[in-house]
Structure formats: structure tokens, C-alpha cells
Protein backbone atom coordinates (compact mmCIF):
# COMPACT_ATOMS: atom_id res chain seq x y z
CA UNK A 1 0.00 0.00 0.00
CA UNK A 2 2.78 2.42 0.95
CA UNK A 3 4.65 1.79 -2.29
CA UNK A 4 1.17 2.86 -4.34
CA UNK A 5 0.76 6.09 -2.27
CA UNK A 6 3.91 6.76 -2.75
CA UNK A 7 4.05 6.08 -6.33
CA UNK A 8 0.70 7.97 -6.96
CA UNK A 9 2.01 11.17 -5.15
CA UNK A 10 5.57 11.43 -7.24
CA UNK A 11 3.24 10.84 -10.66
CA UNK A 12 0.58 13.52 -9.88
CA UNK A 13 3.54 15.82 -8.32
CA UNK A 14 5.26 15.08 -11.91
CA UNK A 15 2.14 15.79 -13.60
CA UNK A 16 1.55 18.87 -12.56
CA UNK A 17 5.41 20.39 -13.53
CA UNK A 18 5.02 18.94 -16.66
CA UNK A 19 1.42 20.58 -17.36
CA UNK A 20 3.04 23.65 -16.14
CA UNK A 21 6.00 23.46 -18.57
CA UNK A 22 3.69 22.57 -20.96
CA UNK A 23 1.58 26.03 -20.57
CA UNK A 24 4.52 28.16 -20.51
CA UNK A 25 5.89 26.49 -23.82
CA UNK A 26 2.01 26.64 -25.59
CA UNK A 27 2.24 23.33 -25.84
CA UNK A 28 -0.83 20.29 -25.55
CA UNK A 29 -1.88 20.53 -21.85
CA UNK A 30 -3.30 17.92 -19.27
CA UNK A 31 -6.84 18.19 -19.00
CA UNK A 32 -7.86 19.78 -15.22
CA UNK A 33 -10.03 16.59 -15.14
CA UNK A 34 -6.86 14.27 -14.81
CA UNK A 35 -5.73 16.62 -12.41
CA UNK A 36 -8.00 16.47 -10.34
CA UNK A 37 -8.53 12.31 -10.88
CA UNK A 38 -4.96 12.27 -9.71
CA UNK A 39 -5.61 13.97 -6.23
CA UNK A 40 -8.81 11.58 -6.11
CA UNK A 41 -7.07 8.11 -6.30
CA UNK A 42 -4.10 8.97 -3.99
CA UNK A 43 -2.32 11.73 -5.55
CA UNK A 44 -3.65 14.60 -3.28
CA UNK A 45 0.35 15.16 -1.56
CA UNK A 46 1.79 15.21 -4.88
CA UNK A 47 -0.94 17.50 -6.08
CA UNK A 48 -0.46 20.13 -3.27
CA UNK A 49 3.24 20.15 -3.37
CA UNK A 50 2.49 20.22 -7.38
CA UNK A 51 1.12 23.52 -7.07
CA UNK A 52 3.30 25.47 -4.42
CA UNK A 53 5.96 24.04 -5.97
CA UNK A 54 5.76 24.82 -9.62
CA UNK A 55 3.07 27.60 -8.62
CA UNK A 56 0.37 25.99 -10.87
CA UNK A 57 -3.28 26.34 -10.81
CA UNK A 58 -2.56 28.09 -7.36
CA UNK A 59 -5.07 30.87 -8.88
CA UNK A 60 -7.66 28.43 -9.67
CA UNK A 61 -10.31 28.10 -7.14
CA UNK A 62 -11.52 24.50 -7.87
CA UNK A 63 -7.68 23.02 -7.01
CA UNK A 64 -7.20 25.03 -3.93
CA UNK A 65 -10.33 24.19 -2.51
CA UNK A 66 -10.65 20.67 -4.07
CA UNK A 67 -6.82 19.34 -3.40
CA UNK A 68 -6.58 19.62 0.69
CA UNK A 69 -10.37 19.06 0.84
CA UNK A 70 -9.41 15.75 -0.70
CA UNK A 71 -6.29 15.33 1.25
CA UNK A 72 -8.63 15.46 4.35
CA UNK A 73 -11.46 13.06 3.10
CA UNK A 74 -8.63 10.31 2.28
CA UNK A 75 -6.90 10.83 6.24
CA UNK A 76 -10.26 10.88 7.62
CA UNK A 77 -10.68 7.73 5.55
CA UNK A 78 -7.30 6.10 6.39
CA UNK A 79 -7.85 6.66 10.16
CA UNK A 80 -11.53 5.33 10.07
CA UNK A 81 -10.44 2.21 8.73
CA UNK A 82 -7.33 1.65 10.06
């Protein structure tokens, strides 16, 4: 389990400094969707540090509301079932 969050986080912290890259070169972009799918299935770590880090979609209120609101829902989850 540790090796999939783990995993998840580095792709969707990946993802989001390549779609970055990607807007400042005009270049195809990853739809917000995956994005967003990303934080859903584990990704939300990745996707934070994503966006402080390469200062993407930080302006955007759907990912700064959505992302920790997600990280929160999955520890709330982890604890309750743990």
C-alpha cells in the first residue's frame, strides 16, 4: 500500500510540472479533469506540493479548494479504517 501512495504522489507531483511546462511552452496541456482524478485516487500530496511548488493552478479556485479538501477526506478515511 505504501509503495502505491507513494508512487501515486511522485506521478501527480510530476504531472503537474510537466502541465506547467507545458503552458509556458504553448504546448498540448493535461486536462484539469486528470488533475483532479490524480488527487482523487491517492495523488492529493503530490498535487499540493504540485502547485506550491511549480506555482500551478494556485489561482484556480476549484484546485485550492478541491486538493486539501481531498487530502482530508482520504486521512479521515485512512484513520476510520485503520
Amino acid at each position: 500500500m505504501i509503495e502505491y501512495i507513494i508512487t501515486i504522489n511522485i506521478i501527480s507531483f510530476l504531472t503537474y510540472g510537466f502541465d506547467k511546462y507545458a503552458a509556458i511552452k504553448n504546448k498540448q496541456r493535461i486536462p484539469e479533469k486528470v488533475l483532479i482524478l490524480l488527487s482523487i485516487v491517492g495523488g492529493s500530496i503530490g498535487s499540493i506540493l504540485g502547485m506550491i511548488i511549480f506555482h500551478h493552478k494556485t489561482k484556480k479556485i476549484k484546485f485550492i479548494t478541491l486538493n486539501p479538501l481531498i487530502l482530508i477526506i482520504q486521512v479521515i478515511l485512512y484513520l476510520y479504517t485503520k
